[in-house]
N, C-alpha and C. Protein backbone atom coordinates (compact mmCIF):
# COMPACT_ATOMS: atom_id res chain seq x y z
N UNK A 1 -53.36 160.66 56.07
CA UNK A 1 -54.15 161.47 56.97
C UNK A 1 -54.04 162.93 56.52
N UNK A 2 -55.32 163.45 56.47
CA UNK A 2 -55.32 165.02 56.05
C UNK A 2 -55.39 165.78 57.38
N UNK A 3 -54.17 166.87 57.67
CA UNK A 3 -53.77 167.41 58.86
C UNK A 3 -55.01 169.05 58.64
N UNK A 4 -55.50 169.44 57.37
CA UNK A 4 -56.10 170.71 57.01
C UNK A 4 -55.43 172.15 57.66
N UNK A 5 -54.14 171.38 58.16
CA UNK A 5 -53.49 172.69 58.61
C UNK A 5 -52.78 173.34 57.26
N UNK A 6 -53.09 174.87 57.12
CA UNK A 6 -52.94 175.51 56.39
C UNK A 6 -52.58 176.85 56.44
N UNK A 7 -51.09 177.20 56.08
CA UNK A 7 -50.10 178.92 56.48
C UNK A 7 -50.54 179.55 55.41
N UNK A 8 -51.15 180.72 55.54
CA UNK A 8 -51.56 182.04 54.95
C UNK A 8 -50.56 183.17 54.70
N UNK A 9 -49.92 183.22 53.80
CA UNK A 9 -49.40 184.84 53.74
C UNK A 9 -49.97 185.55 53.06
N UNK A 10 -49.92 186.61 53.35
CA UNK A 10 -50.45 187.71 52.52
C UNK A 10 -48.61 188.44 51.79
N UNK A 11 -48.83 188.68 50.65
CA UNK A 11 -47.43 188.68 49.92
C UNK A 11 -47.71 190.04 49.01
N UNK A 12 -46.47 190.52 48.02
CA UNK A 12 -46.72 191.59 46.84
C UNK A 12 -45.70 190.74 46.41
N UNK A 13 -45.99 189.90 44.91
CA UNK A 13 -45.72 188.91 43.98
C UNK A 13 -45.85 189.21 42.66
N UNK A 14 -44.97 188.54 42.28
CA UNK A 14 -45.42 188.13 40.34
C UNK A 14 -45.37 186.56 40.40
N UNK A 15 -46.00 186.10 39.53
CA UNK A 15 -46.18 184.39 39.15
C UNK A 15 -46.40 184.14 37.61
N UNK A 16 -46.09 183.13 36.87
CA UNK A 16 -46.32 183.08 35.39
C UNK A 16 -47.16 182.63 35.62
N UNK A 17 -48.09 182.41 35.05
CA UNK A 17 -49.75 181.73 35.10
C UNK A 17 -49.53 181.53 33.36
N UNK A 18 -51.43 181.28 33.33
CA UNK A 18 -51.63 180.83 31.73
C UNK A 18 -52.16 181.71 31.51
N UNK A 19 -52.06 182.62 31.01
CA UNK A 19 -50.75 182.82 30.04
C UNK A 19 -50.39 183.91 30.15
N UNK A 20 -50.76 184.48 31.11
CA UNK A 20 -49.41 185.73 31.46
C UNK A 20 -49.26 185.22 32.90
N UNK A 21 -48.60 186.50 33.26
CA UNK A 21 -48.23 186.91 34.56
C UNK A 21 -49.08 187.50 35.60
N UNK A 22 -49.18 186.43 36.52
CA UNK A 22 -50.16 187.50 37.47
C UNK A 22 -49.65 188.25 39.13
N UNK A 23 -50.35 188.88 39.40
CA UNK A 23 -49.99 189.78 40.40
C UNK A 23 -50.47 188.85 41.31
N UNK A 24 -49.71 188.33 42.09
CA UNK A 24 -50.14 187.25 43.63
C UNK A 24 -50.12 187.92 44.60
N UNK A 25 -51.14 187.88 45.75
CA UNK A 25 -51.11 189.13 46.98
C UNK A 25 -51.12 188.10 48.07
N UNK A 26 -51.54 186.68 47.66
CA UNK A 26 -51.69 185.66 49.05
C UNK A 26 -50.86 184.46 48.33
N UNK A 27 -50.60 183.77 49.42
CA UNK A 27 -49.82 181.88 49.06
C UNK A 27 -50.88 181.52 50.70
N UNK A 28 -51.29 179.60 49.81
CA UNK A 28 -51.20 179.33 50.51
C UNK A 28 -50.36 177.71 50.87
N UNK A 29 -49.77 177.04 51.73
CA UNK A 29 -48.63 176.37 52.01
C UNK A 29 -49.47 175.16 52.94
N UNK A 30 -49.94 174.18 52.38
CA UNK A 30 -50.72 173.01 53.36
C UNK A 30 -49.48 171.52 53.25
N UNK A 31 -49.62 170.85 53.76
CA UNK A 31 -49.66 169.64 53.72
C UNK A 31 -50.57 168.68 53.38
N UNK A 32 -50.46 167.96 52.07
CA UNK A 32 -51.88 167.11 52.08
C UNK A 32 -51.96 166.00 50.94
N UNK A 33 -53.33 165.43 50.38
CA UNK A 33 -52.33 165.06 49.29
C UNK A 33 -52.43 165.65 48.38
N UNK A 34 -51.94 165.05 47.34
CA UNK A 34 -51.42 166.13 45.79
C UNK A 34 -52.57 165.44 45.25
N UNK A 35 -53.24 166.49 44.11
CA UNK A 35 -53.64 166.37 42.82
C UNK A 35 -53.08 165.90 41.91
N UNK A 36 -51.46 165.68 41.61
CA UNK A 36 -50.99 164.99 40.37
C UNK A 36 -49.50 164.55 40.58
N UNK A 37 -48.98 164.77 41.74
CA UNK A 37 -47.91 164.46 41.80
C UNK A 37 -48.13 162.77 42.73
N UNK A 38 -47.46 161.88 41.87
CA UNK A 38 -47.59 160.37 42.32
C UNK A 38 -47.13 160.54 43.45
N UNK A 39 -47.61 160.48 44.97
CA UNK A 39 -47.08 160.66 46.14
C UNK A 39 -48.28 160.28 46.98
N UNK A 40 -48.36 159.56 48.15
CA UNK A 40 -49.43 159.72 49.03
C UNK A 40 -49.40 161.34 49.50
N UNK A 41 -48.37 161.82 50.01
CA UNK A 41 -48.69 163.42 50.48
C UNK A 41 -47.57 163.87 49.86
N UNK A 42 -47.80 165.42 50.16
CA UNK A 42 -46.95 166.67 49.60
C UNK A 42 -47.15 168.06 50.23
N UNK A 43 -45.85 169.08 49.96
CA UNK A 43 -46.25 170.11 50.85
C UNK A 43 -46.63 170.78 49.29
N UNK A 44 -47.71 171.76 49.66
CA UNK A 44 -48.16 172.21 48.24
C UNK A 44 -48.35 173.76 48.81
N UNK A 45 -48.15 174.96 47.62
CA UNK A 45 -48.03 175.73 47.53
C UNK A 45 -49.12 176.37 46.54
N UNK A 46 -49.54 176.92 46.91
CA UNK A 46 -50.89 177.80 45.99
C UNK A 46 -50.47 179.40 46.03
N UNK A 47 -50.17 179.87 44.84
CA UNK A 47 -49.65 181.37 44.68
C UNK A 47 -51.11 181.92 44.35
N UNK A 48 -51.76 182.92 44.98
CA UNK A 48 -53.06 183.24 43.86
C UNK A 48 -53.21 184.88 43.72
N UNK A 49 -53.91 184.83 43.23
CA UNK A 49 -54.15 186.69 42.84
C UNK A 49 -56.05 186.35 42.73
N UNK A 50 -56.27 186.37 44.20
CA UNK A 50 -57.65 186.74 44.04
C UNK A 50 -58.32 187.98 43.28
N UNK A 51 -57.79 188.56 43.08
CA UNK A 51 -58.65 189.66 42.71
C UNK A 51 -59.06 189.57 41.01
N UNK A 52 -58.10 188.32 40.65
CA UNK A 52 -58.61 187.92 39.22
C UNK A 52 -59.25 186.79 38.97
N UNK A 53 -59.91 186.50 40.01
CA UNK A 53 -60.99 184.95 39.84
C UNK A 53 -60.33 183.86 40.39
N UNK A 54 -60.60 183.09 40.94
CA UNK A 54 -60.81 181.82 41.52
C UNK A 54 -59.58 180.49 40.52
N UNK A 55 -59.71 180.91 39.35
CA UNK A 55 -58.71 180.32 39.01
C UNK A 55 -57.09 181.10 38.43
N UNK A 56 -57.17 182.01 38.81
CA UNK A 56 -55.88 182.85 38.56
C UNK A 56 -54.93 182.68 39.95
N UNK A 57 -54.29 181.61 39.61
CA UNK A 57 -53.38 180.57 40.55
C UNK A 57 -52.38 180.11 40.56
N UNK A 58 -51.18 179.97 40.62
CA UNK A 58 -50.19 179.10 40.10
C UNK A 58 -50.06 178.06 41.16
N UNK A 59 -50.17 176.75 41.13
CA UNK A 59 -50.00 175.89 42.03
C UNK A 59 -48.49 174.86 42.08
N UNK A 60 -47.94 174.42 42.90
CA UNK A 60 -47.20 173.58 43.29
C UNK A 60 -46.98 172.34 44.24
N UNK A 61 -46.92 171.06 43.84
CA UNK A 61 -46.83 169.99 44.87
C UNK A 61 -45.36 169.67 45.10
N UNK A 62 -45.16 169.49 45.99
CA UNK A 62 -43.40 169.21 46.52
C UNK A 62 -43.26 167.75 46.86
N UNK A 63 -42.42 166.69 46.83
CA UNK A 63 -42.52 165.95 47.83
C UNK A 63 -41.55 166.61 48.71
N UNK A 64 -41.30 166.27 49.89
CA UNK A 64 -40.81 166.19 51.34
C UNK A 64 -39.78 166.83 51.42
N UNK A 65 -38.61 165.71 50.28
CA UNK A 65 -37.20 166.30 50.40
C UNK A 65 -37.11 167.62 49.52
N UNK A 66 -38.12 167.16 48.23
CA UNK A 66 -37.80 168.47 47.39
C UNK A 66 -38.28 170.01 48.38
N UNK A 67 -39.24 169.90 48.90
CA UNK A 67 -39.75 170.92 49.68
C UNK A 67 -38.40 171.51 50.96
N UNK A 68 -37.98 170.18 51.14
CA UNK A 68 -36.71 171.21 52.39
C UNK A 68 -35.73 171.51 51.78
N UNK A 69 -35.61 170.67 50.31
CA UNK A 69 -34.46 171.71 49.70
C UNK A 69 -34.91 173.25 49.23
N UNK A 70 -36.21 173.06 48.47
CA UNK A 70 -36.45 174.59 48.26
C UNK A 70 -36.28 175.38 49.35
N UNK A 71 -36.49 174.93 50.80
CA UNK A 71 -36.77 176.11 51.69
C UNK A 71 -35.31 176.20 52.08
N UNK A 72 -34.49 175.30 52.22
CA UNK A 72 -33.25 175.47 52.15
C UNK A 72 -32.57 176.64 50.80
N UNK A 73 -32.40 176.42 50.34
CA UNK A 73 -32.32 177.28 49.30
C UNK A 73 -32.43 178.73 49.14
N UNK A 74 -34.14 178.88 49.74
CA UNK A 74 -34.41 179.86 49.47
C UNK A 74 -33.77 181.15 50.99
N UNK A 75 -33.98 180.29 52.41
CA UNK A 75 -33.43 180.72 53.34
C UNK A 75 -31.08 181.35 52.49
N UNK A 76 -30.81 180.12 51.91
CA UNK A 76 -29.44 179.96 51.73
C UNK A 76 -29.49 181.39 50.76
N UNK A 77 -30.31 181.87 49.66
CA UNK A 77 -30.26 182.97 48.79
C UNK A 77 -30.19 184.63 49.69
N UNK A 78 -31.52 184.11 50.47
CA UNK A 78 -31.72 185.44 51.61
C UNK A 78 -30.07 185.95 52.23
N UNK A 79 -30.22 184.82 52.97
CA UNK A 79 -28.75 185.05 53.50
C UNK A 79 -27.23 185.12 53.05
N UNK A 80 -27.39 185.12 51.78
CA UNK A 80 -25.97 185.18 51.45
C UNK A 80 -26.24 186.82 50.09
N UNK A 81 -27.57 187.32 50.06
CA UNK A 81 -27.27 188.40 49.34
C UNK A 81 -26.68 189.72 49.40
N UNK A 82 -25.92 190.10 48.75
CA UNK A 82 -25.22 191.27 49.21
C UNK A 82 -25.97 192.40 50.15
N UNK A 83 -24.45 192.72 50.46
CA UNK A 83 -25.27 193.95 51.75
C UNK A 83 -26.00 195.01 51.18
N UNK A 84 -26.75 195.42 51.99
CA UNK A 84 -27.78 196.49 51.16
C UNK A 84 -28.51 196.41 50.22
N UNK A 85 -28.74 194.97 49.31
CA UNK A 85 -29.77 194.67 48.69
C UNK A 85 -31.47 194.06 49.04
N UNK A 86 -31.09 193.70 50.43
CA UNK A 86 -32.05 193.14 51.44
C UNK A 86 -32.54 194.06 52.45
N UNK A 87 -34.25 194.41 53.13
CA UNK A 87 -33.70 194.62 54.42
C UNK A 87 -32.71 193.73 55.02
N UNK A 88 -32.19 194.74 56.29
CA UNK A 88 -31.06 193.73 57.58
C UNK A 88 -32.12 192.89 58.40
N UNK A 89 -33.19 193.17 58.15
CA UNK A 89 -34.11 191.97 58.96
C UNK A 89 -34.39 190.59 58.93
N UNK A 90 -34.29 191.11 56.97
CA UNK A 90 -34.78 189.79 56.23
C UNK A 90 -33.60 188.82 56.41
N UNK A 91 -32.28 189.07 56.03
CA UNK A 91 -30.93 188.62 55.83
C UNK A 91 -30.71 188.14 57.35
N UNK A 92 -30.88 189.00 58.25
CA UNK A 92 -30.52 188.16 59.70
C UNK A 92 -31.76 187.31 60.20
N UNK A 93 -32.55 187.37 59.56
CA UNK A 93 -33.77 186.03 59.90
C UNK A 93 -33.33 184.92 59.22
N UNK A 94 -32.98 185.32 58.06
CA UNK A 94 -32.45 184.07 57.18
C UNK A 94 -31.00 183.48 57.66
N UNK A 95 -30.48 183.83 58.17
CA UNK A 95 -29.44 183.70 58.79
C UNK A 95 -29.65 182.47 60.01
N UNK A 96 -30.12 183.14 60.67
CA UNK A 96 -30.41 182.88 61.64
C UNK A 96 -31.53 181.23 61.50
N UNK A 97 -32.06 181.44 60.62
CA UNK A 97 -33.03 180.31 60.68
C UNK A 97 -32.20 179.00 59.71
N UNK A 98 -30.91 179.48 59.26
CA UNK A 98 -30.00 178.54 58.71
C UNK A 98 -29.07 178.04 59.99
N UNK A 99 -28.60 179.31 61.25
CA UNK A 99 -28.05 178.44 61.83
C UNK A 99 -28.88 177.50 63.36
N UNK A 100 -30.09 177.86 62.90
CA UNK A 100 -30.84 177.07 63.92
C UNK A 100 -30.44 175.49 63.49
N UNK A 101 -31.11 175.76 62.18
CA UNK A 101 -31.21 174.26 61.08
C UNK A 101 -29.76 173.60 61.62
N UNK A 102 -28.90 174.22 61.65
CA UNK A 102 -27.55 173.49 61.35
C UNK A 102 -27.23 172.89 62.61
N UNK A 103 -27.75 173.22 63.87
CA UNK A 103 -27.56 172.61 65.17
C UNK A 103 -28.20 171.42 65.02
């Protein structure tokens, strides 16, 4: 079942693309199915830099577990980086959204 629910950020990024590097200003983060990853569904990730055409994109399909480990991960990096390298916003959101998880 396709849910077409779909999270928008607007971001200031770098991404490797083909064949350089592009400047990403949006992601977008659906559930649905994948284009190439053998899976009925996946959480997929679209990095893009509109402002360089329609295909200046870096894409990603996750399955399930791989997807809560990345977000695990990436919450686990936030929160454990040294003081003063982060805003204190970012680090106590990340924090915080690790010890929600853990209840």
């Amino acid at each position: 079942m396709c849910t077409y629910l779909t999270e928008r950020v607007a971001m200031a990024a770098r991404a490797k693309g083909t064949p350089e590097w592009l400047k990403v200003t949006d992601a977008s983060v659906y559930f649905d199915h994948p284009a190439d990853l053998p899976a009925e569904h996946s959480l997929n990730i679209d990095l893009l830099a509109p402002a360089e055409g329609p295909s200046a994109r870096v894409a990603v399909e996750l399955d399930a577990a791989a997807a809560l480990g990345l977000a695990r991960a990436v919450l686990e990096m936030l929160a454990s980086a040294p003081e003063g390298l982060l805003p204190n916003e970012v680090a106590s959101a990340a924090r915080a959204h690790l010890a929600g998880a853990a209840r």
